[in-house]
N, C-alpha and C. Protein backbone atom coordinates (compact mmCIF):
# COMPACT_ATOMS: atom_id res chain seq x y z
N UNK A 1 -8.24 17.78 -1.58
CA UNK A 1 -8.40 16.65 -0.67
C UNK A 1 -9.29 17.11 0.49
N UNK A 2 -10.27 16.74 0.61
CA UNK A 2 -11.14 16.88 2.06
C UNK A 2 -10.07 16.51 3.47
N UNK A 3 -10.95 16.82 4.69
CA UNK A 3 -10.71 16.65 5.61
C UNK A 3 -10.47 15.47 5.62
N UNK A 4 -11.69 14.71 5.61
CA UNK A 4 -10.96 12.88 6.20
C UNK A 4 -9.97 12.13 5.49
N UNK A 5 -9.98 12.83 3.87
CA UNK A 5 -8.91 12.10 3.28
C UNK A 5 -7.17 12.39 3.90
N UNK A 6 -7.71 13.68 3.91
CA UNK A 6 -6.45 14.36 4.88
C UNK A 6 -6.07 13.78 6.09
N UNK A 7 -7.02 13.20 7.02
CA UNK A 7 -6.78 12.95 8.30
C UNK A 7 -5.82 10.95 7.90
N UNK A 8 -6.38 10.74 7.14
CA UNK A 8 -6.03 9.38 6.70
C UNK A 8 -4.65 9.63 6.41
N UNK A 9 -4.41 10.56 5.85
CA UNK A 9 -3.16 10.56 5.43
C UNK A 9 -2.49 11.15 5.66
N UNK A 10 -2.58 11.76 7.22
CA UNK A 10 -1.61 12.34 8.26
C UNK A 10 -1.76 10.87 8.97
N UNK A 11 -2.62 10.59 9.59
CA UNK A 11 -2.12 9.28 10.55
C UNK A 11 -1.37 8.36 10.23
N UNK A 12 -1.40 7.53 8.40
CA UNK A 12 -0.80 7.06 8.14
C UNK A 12 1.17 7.63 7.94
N UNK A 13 1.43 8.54 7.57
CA UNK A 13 1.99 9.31 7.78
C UNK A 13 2.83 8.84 8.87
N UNK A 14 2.14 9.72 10.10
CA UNK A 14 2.67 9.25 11.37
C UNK A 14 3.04 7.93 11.68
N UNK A 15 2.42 6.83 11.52
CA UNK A 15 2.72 5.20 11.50
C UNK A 15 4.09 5.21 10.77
N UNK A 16 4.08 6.14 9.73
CA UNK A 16 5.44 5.43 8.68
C UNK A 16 6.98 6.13 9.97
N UNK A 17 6.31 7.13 10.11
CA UNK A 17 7.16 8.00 11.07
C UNK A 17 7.70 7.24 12.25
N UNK A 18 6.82 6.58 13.36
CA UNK A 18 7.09 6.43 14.52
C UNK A 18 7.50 4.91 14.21
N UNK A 19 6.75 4.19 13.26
CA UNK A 19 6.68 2.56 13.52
C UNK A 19 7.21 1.93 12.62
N UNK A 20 7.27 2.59 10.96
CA UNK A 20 7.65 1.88 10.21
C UNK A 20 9.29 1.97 9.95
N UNK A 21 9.83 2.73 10.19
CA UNK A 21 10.71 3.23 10.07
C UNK A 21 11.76 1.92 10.58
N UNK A 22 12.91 1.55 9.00
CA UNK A 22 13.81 -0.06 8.82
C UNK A 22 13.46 -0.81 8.66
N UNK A 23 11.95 -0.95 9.11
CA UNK A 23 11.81 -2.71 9.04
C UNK A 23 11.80 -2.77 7.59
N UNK A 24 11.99 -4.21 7.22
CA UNK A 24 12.07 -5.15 5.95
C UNK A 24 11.27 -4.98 5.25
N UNK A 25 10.41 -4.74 5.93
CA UNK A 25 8.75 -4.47 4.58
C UNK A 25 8.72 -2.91 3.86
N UNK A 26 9.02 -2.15 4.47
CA UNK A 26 8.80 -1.03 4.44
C UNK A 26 9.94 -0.62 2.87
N UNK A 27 9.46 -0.05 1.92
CA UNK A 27 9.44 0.76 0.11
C UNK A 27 10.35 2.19 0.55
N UNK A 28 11.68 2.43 0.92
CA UNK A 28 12.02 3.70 0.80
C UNK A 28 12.01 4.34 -0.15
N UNK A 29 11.28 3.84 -1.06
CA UNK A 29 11.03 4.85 -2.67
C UNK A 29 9.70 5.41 -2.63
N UNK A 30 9.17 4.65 -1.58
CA UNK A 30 7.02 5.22 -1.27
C UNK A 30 7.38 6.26 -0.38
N UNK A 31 5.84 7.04 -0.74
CA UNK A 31 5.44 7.41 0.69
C UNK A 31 4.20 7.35 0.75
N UNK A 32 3.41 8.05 1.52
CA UNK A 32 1.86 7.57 1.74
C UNK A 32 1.45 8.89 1.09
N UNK A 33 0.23 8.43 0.53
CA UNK A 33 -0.43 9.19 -0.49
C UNK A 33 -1.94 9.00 -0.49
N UNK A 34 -2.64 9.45 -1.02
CA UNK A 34 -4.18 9.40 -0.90
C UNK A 34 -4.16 9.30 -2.24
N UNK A 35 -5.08 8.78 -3.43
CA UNK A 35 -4.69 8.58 -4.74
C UNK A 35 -6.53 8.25 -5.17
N UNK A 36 -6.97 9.57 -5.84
CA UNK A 36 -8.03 9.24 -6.31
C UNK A 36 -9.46 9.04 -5.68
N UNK A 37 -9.01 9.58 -4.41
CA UNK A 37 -10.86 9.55 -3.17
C UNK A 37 -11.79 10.23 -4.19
N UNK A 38 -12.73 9.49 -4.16
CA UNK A 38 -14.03 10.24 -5.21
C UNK A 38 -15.41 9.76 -4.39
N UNK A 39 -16.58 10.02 -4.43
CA UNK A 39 -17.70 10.35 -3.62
C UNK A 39 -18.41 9.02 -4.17
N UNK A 40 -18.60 7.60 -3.32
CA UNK A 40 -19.34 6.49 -3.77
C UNK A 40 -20.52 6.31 -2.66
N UNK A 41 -21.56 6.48 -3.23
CA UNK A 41 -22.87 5.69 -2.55
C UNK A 41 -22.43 6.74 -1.21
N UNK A 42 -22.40 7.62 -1.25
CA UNK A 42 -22.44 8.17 0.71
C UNK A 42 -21.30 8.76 1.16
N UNK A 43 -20.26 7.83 0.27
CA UNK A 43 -18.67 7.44 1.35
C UNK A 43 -17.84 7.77 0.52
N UNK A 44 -16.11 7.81 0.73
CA UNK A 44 -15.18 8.20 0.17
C UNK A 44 -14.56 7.42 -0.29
N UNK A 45 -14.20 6.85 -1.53
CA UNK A 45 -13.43 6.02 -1.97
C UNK A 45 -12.24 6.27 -2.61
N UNK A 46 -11.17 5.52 -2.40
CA UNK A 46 -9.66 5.55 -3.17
C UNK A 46 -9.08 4.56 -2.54
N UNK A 47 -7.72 4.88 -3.23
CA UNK A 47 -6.23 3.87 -2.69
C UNK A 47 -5.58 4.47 -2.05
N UNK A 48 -4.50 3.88 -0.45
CA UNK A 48 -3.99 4.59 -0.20
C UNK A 48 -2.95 3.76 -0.42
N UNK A 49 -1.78 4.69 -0.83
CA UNK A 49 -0.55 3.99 -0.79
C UNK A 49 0.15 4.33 0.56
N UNK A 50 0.74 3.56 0.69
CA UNK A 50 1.94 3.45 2.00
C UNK A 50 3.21 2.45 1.43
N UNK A 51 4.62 3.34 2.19
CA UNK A 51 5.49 2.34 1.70
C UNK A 51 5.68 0.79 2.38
N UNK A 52 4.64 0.36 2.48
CA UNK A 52 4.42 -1.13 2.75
C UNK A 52 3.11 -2.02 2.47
N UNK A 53 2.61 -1.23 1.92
CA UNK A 53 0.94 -1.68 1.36
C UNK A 53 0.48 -0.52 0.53
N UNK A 54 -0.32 -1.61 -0.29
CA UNK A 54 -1.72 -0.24 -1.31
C UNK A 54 -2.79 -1.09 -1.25
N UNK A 55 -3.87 -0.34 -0.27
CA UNK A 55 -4.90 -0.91 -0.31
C UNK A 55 -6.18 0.30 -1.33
N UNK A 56 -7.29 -0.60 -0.95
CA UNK A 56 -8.41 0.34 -1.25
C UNK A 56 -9.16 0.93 -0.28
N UNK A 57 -9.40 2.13 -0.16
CA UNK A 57 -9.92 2.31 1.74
C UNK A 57 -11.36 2.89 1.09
N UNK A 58 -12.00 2.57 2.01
CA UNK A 58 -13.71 3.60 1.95
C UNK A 58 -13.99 4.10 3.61
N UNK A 59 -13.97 5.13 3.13
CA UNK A 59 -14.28 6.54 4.17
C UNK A 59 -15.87 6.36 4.36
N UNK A 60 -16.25 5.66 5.60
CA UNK A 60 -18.02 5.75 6.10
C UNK A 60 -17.80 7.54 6.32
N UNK A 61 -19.41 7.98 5.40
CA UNK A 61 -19.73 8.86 5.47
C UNK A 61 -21.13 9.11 6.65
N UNK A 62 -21.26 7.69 7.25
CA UNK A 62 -22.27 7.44 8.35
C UNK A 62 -21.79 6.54 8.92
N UNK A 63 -22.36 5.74 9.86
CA UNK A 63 -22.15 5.24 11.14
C UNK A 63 -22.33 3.74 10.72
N UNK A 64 -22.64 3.87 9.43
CA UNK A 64 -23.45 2.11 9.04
C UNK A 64 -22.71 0.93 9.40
N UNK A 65 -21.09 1.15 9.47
CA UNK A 65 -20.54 0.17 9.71
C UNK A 65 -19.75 -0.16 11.24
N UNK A 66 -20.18 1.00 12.21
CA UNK A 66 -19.65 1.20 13.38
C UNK A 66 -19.95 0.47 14.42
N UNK A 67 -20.93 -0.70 14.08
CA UNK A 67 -21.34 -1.59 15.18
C UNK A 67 -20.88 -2.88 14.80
N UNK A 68 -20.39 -2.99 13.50
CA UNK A 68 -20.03 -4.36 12.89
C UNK A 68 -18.07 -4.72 13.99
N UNK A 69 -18.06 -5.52 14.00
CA UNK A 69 -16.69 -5.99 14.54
C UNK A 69 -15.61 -5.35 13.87
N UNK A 70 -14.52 -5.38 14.27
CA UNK A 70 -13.19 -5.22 13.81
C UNK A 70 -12.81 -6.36 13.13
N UNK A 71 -12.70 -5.96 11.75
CA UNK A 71 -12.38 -7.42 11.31
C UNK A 71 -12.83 -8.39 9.95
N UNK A 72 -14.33 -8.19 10.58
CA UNK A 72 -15.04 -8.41 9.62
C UNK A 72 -15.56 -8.80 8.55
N UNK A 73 -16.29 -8.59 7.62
CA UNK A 73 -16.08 -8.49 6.18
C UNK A 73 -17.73 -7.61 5.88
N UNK A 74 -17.38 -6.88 5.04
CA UNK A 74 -18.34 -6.10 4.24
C UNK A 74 -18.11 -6.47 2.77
N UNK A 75 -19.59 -6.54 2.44
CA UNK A 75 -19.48 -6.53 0.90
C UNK A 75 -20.07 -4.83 0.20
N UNK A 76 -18.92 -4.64 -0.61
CA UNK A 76 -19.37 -3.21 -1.42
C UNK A 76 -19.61 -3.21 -2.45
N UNK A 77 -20.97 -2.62 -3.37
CA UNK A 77 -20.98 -2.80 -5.04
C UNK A 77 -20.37 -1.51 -5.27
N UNK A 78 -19.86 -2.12 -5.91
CA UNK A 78 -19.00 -0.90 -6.90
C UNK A 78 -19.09 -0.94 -8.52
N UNK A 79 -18.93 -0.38 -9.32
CA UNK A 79 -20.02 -0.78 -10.48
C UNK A 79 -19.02 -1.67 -11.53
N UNK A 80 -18.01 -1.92 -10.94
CA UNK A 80 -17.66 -2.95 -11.76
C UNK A 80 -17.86 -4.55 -10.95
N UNK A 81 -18.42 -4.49 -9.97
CA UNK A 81 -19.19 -5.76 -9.19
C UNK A 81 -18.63 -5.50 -7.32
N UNK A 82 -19.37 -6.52 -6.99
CA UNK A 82 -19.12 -6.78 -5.78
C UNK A 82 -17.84 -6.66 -5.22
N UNK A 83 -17.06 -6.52 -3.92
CA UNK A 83 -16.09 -6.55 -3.21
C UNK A 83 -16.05 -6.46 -1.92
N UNK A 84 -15.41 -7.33 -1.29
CA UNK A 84 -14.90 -7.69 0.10
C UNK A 84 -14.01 -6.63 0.79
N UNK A 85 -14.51 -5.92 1.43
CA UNK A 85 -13.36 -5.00 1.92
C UNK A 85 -13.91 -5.42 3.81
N UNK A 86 -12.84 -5.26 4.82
CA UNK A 86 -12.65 -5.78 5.72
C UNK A 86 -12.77 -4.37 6.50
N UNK A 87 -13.54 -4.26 7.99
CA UNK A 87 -13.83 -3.29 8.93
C UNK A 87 -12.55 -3.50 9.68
N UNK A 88 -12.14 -1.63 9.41
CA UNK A 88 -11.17 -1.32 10.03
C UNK A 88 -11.87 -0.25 11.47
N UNK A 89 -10.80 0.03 12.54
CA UNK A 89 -11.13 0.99 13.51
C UNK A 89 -9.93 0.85 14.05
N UNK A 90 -9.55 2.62 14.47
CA UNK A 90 -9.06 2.88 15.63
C UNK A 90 -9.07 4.54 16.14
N UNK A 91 -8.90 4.64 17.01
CA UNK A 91 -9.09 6.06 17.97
C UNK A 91 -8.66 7.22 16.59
N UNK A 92 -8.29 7.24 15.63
CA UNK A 92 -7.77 8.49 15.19
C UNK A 92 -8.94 8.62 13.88
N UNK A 93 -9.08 7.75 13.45
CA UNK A 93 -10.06 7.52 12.33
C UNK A 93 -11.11 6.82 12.49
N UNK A 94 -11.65 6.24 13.12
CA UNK A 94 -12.73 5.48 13.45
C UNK A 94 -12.94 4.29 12.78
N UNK A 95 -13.98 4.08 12.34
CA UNK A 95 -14.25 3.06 11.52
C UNK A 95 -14.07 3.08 9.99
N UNK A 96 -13.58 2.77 9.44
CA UNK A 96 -13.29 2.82 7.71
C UNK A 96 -12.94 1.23 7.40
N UNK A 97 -13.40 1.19 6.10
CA UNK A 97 -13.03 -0.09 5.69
C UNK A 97 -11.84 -0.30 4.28
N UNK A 98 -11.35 -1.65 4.21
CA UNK A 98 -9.91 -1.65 3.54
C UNK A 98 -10.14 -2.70 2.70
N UNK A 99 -9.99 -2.68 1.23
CA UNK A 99 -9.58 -4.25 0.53
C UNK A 99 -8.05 -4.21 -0.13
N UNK A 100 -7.85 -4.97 0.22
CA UNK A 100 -6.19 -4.99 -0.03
C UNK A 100 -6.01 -5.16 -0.93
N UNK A 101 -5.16 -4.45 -2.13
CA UNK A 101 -4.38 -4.50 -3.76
C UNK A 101 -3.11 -5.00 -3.61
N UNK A 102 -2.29 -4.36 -2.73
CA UNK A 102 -1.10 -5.20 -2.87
C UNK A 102 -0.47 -5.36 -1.47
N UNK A 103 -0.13 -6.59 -0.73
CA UNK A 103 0.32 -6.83 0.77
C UNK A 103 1.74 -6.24 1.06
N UNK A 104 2.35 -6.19 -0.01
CA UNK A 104 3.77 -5.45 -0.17
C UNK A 104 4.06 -4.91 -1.25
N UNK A 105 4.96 -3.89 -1.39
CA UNK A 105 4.72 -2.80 -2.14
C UNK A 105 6.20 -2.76 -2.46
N UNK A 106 6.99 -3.70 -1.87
CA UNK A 106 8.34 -3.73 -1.99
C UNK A 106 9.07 -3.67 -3.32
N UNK A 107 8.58 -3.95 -4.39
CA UNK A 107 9.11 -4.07 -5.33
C UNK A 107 8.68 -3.16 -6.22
N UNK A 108 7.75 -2.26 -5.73
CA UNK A 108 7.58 -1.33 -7.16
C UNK A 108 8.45 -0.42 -6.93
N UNK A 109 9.35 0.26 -8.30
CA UNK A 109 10.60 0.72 -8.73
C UNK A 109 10.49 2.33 -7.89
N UNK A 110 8.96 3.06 -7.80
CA UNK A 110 9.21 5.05 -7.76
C UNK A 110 7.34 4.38 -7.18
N UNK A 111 7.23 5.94 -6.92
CA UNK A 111 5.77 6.35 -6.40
C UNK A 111 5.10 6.81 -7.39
N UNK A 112 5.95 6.84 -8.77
CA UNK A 112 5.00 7.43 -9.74
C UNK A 112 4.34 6.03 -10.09
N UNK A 113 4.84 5.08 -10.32
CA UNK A 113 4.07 3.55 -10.69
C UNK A 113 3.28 3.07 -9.64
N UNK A 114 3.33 3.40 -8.60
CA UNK A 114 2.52 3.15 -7.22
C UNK A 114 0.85 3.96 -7.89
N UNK A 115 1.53 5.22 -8.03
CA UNK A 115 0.08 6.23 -8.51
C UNK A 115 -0.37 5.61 -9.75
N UNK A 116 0.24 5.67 -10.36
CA UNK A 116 -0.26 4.53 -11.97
C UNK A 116 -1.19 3.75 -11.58
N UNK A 117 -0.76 2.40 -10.81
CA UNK A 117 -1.18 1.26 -11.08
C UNK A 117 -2.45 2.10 -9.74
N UNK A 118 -2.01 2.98 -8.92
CA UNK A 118 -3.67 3.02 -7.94
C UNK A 118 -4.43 3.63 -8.73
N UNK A 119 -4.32 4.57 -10.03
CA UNK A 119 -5.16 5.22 -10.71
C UNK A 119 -6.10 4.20 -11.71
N UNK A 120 -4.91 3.29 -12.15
CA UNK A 120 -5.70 2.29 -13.13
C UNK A 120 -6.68 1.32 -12.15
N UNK A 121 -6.37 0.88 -11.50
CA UNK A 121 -7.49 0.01 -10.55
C UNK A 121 -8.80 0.73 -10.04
N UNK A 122 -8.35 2.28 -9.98
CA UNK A 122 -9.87 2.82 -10.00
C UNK A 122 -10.68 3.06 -11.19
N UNK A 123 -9.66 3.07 -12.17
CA UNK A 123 -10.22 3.34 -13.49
C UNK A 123 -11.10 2.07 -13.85
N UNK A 124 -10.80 0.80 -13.57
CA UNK A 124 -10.94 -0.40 -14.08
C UNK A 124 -12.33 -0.46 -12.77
N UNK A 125 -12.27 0.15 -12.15
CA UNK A 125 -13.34 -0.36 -11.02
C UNK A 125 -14.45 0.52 -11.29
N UNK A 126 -14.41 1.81 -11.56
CA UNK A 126 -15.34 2.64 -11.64
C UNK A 126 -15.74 3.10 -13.47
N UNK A 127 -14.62 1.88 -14.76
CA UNK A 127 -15.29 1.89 -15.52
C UNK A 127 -14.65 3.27 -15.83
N UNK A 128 -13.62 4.16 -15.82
CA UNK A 128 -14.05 5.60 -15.73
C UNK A 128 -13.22 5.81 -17.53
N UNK A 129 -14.57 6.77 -17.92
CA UNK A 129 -14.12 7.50 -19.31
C UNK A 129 -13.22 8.29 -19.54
N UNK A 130 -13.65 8.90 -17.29
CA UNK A 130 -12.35 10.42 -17.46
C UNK A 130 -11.37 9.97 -17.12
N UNK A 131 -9.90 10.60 -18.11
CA UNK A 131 -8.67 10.72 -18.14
C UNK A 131 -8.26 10.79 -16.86
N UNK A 132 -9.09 12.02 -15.83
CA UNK A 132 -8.87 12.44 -14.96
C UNK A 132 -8.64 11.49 -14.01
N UNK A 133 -9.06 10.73 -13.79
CA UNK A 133 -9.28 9.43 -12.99
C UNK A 133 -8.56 7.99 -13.16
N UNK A 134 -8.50 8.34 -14.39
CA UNK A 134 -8.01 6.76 -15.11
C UNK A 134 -6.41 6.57 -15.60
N UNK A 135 -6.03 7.57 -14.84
CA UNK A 135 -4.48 7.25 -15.23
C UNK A 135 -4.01 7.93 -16.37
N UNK A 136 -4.42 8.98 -16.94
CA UNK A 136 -3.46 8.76 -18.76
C UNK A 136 -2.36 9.04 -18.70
N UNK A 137 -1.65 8.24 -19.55
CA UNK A 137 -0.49 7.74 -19.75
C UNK A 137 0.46 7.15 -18.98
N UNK A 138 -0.29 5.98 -18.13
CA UNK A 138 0.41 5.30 -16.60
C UNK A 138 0.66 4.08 -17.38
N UNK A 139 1.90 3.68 -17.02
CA UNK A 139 2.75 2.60 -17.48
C UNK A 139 1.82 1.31 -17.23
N UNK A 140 1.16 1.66 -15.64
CA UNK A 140 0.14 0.98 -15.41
C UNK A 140 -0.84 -0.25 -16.50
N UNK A 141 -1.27 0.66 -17.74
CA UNK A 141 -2.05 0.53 -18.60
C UNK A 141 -1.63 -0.97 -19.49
N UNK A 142 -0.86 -1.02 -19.61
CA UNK A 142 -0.24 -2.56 -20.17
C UNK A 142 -0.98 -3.76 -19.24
N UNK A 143 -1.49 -3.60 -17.59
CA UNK A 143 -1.81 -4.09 -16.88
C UNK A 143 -3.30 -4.75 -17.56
N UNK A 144 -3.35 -6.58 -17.75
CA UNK A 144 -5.21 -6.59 -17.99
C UNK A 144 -5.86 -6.30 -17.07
N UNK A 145 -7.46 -6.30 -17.45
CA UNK A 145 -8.67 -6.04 -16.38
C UNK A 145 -8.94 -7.82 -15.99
N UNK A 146 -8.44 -8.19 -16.18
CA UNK A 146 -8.23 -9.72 -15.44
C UNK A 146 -7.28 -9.48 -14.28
N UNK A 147 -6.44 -9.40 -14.97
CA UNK A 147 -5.29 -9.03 -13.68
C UNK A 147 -5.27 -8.10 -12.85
N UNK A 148 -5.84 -7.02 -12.81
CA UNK A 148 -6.34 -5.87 -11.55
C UNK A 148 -7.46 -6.85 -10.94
N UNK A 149 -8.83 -7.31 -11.61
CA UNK A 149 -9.48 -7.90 -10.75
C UNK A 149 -9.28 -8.98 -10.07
N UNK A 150 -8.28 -9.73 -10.63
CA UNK A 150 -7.86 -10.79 -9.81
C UNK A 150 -6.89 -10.39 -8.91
N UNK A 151 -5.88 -9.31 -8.84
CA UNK A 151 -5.37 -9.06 -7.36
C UNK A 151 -6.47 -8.33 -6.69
N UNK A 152 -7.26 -8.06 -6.51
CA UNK A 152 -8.67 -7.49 -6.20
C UNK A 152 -9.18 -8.46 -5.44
N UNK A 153 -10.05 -9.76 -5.41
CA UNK A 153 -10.64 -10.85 -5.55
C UNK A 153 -9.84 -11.68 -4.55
N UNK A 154 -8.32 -11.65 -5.36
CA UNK A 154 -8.02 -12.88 -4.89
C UNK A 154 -7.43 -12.90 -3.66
N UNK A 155 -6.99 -11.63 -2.90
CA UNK A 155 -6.52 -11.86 -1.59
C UNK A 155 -7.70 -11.78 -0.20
């Protein structure tokens, strides 16, 4: 894991630590994880899980998106098509951007199906041949490529 993936996933970390900690939303079967960062166009891409969300995060490897608002919307090609991921910022990480996979995370059973289903959505996004990447043998896999791209898309 590099540095920034690392730093992502100490801060998040800390959030689960100081802030998340009882509330209703929050997966005591998760924890936060970095799942699959691999080197796209410049920048860092993966899922991060947290026990209250799994998004898709991209790590700016430059400044390109540091003048755009908080908020936002960016479009990213990724080679299985276009995607909306939304400009994030704050003091510990700077600017990175997020498309959301799942708004709650409440119901998946362990963190091993959390890693599944974040391995298969990269698999399905990046097309990937390697095993390495694509989940093998994640329960995940029963999942269609309709249905990853449409929780993809549709939020």
């Amino acid at each position: 894991m590099n540095d920034t993936v690392a730093k992502l996933v100490r801060h998040f970390e800390k959030i689960d630590r100081e802030h998340m900690q009882g509330m209703p939303i929050v997966n005591p079967r998760l924890y936060v994880e970095a799942v699959g960062f691999r080197a796209h166009a410049g920048h860092e891409l993966g899922v991060l899980i947290t026990p209250w969300f799994m998004n898709l995060v991209l790590l700016p490897g430059s400044d390109l998106w540091s003048d755009r608002e908080q908020g936002s919307d960016a479009e990213i090609s990724l080679p299985a098509g276009p995607y909306d991921f939304m400009i994030s910022r704050d003091d510990v990480l700077g600017t990175y951007l997020t498309a959301v996979l799942f708004r709650t995370v409440i119901d998946f059973p362990d963190q091993t199906t959390a890693r599944n289903v974040a391995s298969t959505v990269l698999g399905q996004l990046f097309d990937d041949a390697d095993e390495n990447h694509a989940g093998a043998g994640s329960n995940a896999e029963t999942m269609s490529r309709r249905t990853l791209f449409t929780m993809l898309k549709g939020d």
